[in-house]
N, C-alpha and C. Protein backbone atom coordinates (compact mmCIF):
# COMPACT_ATOMS: atom_id res chain seq x y z
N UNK A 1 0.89 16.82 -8.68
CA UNK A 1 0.35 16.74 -10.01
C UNK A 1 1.39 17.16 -11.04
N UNK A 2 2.02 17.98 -10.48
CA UNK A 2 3.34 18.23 -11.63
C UNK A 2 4.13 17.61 -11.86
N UNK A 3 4.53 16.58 -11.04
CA UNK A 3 5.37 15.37 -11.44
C UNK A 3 4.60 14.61 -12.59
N UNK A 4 3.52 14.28 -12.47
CA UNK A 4 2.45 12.89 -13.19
C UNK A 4 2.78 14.19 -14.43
N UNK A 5 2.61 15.19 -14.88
CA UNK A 5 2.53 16.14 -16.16
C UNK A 5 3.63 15.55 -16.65
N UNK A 6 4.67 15.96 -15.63
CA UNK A 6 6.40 15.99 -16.16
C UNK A 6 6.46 14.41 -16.99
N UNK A 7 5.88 13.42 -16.18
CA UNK A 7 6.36 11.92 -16.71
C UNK A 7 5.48 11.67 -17.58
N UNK A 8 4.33 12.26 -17.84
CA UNK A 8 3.22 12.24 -19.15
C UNK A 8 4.31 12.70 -20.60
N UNK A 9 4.39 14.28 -20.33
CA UNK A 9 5.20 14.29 -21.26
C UNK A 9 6.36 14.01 -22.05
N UNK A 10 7.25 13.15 -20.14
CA UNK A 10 8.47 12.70 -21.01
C UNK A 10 8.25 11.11 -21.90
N UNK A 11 6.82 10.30 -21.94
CA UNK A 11 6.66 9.64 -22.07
C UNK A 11 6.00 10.08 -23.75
N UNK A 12 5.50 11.04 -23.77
CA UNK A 12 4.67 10.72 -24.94
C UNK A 12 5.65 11.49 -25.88
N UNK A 13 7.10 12.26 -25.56
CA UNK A 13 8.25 12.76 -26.05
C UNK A 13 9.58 11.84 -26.32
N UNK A 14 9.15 10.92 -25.46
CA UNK A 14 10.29 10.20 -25.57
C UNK A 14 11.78 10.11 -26.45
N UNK A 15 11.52 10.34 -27.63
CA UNK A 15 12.08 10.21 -28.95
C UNK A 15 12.49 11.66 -29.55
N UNK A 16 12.13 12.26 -28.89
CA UNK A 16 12.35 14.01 -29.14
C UNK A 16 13.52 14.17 -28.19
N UNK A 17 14.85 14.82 -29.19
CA UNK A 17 16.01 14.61 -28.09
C UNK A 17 15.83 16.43 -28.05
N UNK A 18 15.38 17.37 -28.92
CA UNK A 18 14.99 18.70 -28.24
C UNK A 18 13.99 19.25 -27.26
N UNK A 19 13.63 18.54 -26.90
CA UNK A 19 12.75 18.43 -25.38
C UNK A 19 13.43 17.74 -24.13
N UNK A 20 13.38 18.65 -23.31
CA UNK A 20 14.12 18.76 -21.86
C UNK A 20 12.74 18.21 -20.66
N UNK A 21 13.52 17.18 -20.13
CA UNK A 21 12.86 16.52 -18.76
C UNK A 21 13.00 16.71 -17.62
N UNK A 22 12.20 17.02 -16.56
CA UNK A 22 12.63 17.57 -15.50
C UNK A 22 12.99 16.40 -14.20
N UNK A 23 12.90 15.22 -14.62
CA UNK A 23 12.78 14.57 -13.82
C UNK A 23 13.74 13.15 -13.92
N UNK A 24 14.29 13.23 -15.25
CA UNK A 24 15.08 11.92 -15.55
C UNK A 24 16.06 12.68 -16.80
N UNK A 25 17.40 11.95 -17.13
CA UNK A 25 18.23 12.71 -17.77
C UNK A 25 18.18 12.91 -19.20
N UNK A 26 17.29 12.41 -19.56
CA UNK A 26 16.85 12.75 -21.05
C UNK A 26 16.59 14.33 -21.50
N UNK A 27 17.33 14.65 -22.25
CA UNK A 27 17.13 16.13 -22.97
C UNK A 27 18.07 16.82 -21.81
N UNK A 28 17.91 18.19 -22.30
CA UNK A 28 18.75 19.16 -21.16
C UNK A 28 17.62 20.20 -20.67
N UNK A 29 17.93 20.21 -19.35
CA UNK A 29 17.09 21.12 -19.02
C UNK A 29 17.58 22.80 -18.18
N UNK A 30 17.04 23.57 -19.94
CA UNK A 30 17.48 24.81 -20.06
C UNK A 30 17.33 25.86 -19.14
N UNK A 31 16.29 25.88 -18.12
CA UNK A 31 15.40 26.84 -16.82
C UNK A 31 15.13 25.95 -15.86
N UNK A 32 16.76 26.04 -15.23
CA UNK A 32 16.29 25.13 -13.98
C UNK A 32 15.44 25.66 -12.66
N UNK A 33 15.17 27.12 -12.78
CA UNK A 33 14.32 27.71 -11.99
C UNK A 33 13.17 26.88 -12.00
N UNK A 34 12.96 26.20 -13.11
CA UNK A 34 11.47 25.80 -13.18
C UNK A 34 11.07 24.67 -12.43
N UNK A 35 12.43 23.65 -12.41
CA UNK A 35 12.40 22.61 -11.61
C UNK A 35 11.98 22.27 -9.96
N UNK A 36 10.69 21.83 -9.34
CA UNK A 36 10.31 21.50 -8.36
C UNK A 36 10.83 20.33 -7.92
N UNK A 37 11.20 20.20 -6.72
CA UNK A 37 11.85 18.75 -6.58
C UNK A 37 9.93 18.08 -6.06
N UNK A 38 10.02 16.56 -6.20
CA UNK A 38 8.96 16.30 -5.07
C UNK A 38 8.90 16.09 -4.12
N UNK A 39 7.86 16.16 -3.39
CA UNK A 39 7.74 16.23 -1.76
C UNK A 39 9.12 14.78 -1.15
N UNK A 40 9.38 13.62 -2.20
CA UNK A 40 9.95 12.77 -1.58
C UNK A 40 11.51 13.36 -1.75
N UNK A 41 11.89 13.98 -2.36
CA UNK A 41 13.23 14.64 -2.51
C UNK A 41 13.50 15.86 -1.43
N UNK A 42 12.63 16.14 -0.86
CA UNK A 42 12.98 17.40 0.06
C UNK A 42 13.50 16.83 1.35
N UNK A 43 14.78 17.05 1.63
CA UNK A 43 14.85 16.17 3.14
C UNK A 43 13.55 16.73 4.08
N UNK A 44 13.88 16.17 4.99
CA UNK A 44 13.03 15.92 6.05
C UNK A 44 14.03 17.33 7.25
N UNK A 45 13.04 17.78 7.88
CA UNK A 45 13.76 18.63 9.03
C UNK A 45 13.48 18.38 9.90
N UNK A 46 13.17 17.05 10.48
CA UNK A 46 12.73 16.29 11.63
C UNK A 46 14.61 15.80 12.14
N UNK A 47 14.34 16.21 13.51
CA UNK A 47 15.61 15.56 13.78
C UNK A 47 16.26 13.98 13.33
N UNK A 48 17.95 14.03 13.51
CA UNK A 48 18.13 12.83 12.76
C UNK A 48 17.89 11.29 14.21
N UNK A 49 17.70 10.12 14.20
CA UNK A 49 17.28 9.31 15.33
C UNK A 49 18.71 8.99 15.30
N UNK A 50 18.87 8.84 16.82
CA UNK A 50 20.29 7.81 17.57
C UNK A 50 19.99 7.03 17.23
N UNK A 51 20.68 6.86 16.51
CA UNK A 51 21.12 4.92 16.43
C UNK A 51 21.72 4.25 17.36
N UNK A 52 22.70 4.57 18.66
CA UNK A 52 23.00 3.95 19.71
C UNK A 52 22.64 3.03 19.73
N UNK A 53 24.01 1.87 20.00
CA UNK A 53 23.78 0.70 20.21
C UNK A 53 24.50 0.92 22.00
N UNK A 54 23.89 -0.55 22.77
CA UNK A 54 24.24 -0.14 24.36
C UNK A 54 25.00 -1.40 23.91
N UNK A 55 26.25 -1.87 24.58
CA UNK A 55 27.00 -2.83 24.52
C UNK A 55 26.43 -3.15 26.25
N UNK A 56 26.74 -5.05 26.48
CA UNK A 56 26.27 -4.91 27.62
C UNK A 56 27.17 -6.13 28.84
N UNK A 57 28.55 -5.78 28.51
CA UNK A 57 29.91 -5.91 28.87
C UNK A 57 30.23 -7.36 28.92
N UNK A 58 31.11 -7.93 29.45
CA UNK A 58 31.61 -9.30 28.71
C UNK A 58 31.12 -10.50 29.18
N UNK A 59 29.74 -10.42 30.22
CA UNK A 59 29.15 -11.44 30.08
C UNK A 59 28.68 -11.99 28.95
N UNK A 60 28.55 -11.05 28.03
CA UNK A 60 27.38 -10.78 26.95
C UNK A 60 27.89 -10.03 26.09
N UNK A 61 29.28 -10.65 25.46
CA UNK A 61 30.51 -9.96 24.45
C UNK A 61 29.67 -9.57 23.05
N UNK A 62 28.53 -10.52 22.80
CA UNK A 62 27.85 -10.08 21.48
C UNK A 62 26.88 -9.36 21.25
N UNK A 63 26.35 -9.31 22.39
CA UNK A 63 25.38 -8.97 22.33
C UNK A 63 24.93 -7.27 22.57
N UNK A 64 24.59 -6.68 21.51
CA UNK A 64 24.27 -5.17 21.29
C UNK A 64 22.68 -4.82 21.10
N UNK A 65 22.02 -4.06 22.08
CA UNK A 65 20.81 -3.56 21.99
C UNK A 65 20.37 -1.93 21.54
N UNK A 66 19.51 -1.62 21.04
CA UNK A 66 19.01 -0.29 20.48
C UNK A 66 18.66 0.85 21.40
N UNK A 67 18.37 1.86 21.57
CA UNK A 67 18.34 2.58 22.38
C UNK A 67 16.70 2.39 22.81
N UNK A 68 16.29 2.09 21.67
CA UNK A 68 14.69 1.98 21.88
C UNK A 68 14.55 0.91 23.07
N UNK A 69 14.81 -0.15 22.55
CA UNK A 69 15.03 -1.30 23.37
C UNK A 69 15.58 -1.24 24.71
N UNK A 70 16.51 -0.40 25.05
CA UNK A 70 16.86 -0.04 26.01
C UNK A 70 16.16 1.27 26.66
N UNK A 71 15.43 1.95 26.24
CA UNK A 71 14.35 2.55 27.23
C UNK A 71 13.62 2.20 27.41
N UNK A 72 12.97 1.13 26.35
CA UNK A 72 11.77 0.56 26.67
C UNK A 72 11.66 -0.56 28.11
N UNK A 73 13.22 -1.65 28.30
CA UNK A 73 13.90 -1.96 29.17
C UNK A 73 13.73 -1.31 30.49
N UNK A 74 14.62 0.12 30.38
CA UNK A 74 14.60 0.57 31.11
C UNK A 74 13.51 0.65 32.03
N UNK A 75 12.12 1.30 31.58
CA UNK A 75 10.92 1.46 32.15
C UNK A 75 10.21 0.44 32.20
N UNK A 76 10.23 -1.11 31.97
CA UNK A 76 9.69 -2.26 32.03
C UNK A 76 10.33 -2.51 33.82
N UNK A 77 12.10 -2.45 34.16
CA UNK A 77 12.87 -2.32 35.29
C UNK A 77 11.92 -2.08 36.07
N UNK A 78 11.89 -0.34 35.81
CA UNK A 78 11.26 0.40 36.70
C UNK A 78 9.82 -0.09 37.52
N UNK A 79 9.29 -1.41 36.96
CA UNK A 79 7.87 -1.89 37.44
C UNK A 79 6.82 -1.44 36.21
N UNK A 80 6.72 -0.42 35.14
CA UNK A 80 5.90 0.17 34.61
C UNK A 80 5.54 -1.18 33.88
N UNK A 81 4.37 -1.47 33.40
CA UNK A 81 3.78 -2.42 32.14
C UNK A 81 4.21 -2.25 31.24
N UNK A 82 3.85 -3.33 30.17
CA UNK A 82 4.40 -3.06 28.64
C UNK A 82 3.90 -1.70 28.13
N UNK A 83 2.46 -1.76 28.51
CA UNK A 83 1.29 -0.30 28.11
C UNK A 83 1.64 1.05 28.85
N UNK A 84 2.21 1.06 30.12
CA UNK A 84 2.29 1.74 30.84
C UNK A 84 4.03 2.74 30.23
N UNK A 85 4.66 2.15 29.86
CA UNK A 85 6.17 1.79 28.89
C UNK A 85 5.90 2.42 27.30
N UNK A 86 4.85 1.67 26.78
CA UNK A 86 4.12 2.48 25.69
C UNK A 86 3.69 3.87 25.50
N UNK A 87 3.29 4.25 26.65
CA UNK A 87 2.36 5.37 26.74
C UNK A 87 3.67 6.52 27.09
N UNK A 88 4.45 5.80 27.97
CA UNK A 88 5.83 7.00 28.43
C UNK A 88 6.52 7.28 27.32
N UNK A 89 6.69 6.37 26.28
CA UNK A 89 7.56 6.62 25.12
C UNK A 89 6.80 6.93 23.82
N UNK A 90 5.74 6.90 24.00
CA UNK A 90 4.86 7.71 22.96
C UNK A 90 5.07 6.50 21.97
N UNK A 91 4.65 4.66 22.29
CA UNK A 91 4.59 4.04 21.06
C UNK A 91 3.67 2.89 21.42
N UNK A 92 3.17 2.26 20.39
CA UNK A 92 2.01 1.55 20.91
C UNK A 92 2.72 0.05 21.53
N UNK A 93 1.58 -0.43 22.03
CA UNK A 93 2.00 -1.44 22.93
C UNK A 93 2.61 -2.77 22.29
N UNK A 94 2.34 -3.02 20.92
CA UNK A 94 2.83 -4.12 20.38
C UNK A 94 3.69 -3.76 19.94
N UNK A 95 4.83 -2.51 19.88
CA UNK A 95 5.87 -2.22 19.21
C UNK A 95 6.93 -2.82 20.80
N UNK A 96 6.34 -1.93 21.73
CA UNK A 96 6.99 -2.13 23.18
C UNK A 96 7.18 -4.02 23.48
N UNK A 97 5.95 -4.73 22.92
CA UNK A 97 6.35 -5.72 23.22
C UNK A 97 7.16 -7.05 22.23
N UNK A 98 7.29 -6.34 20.79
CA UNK A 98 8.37 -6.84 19.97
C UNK A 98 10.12 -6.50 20.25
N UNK A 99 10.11 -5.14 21.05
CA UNK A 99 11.32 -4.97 21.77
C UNK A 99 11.34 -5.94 23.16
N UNK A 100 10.56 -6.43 23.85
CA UNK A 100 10.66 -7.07 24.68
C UNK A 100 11.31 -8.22 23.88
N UNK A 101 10.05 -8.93 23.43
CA UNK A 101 10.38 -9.99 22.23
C UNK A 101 12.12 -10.35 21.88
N UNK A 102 12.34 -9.23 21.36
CA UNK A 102 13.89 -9.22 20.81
C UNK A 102 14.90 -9.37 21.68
N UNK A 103 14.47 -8.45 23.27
CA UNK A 103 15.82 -8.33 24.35
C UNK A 103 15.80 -9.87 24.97
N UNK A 104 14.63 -10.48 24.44
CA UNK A 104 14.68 -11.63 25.48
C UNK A 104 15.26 -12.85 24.75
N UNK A 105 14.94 -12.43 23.06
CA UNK A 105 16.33 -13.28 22.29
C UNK A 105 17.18 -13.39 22.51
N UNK A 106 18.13 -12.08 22.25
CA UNK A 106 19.73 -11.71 22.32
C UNK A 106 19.96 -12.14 23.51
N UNK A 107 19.22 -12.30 24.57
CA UNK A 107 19.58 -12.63 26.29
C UNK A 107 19.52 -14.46 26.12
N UNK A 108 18.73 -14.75 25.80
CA UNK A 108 17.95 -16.43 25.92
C UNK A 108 17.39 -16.18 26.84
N UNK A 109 16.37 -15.32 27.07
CA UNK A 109 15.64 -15.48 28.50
C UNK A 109 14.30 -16.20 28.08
N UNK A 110 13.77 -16.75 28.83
CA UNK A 110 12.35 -17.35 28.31
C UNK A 110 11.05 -16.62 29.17
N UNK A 111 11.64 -15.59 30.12
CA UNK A 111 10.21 -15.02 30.61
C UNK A 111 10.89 -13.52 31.09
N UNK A 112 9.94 -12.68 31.25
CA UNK A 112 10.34 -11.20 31.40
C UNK A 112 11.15 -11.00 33.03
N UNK A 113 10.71 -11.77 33.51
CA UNK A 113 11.27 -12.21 34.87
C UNK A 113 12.76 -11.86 34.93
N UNK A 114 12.91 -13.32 34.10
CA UNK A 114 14.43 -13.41 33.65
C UNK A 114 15.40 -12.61 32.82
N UNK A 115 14.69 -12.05 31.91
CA UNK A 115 15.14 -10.69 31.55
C UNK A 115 15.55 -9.82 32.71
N UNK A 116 14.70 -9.14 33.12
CA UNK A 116 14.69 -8.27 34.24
C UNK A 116 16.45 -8.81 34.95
N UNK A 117 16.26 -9.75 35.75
CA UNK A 117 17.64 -10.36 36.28
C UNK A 117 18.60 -10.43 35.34
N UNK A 118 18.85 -10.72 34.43
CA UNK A 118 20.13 -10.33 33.00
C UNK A 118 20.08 -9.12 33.73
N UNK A 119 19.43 -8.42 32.79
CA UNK A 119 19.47 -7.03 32.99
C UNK A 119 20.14 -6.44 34.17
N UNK A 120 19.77 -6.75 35.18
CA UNK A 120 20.35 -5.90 36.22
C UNK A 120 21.81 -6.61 36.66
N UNK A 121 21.79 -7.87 35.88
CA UNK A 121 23.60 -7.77 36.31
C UNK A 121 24.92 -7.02 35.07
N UNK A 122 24.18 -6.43 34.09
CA UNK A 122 24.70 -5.61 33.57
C UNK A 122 25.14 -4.17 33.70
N UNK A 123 25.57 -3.00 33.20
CA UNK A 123 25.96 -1.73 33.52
C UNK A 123 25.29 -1.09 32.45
N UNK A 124 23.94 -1.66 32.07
CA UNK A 124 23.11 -0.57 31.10
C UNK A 124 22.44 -0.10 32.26
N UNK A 125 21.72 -0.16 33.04
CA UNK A 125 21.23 0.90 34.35
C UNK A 125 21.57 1.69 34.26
N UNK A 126 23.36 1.60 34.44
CA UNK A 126 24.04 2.87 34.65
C UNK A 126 24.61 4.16 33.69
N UNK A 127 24.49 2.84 32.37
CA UNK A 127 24.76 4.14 31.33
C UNK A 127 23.55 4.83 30.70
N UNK A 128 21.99 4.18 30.97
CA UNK A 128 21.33 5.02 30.94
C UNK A 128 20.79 5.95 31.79
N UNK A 129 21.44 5.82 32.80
CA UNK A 129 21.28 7.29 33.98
C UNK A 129 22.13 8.23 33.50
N UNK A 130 23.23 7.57 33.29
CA UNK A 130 24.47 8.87 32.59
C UNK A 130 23.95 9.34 31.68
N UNK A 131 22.86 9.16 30.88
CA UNK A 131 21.90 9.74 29.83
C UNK A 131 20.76 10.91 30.28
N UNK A 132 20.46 10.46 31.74
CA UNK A 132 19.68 11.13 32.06
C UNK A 132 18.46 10.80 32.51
N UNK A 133 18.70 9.56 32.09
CA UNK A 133 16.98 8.45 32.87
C UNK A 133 17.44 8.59 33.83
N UNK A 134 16.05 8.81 35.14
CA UNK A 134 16.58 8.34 36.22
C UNK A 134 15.76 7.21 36.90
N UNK A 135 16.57 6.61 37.66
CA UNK A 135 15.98 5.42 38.18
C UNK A 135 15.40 5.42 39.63
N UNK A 136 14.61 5.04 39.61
CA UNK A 136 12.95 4.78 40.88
C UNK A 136 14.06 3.92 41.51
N UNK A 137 14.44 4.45 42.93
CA UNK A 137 14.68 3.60 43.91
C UNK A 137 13.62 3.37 45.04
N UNK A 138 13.39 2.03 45.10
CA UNK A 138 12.34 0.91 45.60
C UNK A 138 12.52 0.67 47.30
């Protein structure tokens, strides 16, 4: 509510160059103690997200996937369902299956099948074990 005050008044002040705004650079503002930032100015103290991209070696020189994408991958490998994949990574099932969606672009695969086989002739398996996934041997 103190913002909507702040932009009330710098609006109905506009033209008053001895009145100070707390929120845009008009006027000077003399007690900056007074100044609240808003909730959208306060960073965030939520950790920052990997952006990791997995490169997925020179069969496939262009082609770069997300980390998301690549755990979600990962645990699709493993046998788990799209839902089953969802539920391990804490995201709903149509997010899990627009990352499918996408890996099966960048690949040209036309069925999850075939994904799966890309996939395993690559060395993302292995660099996401070096991460710490570990992999279900069958």
């Amino acid at each position: 509510m103190h913002y909507w005050n702040s932009v009330i008044d710098e609006v109905l002040h506009k033209n008053d160059s001895s009145h100070a705004f707390l929120y845009t650079n008009n006027g000077l503002l003399h007690d900056e103690s007074y100044f609240v930032a808003p909730d959208y100015f306060v960073e965030d103290e939520k950790e920052t997200r990997d952006l990791r991209n997995y490169y997925l070696g020179k069969k496939y020189p262009n082609v770069y996937i997300t980390k998301r994408e690549a755990e979600s991958l990962f645990w699709i490998v493993q046998g788990l369902t799209i839902p089953q994949t969802a539920h391990k990574l804490a995201l709903s099932s149509r997010t899990v299956e627009f990352y499918v969606k996408n890996l099966k672009l960048k690949l040209g695969c036309v069925n999850k099948k075939e994904l799966i086989e890309k996939i395993m002739q690559t060395n993302l398996l292995k660099q996401l074990e070096k991460e710490g996934l570990k992999i279900i041997r069958h």
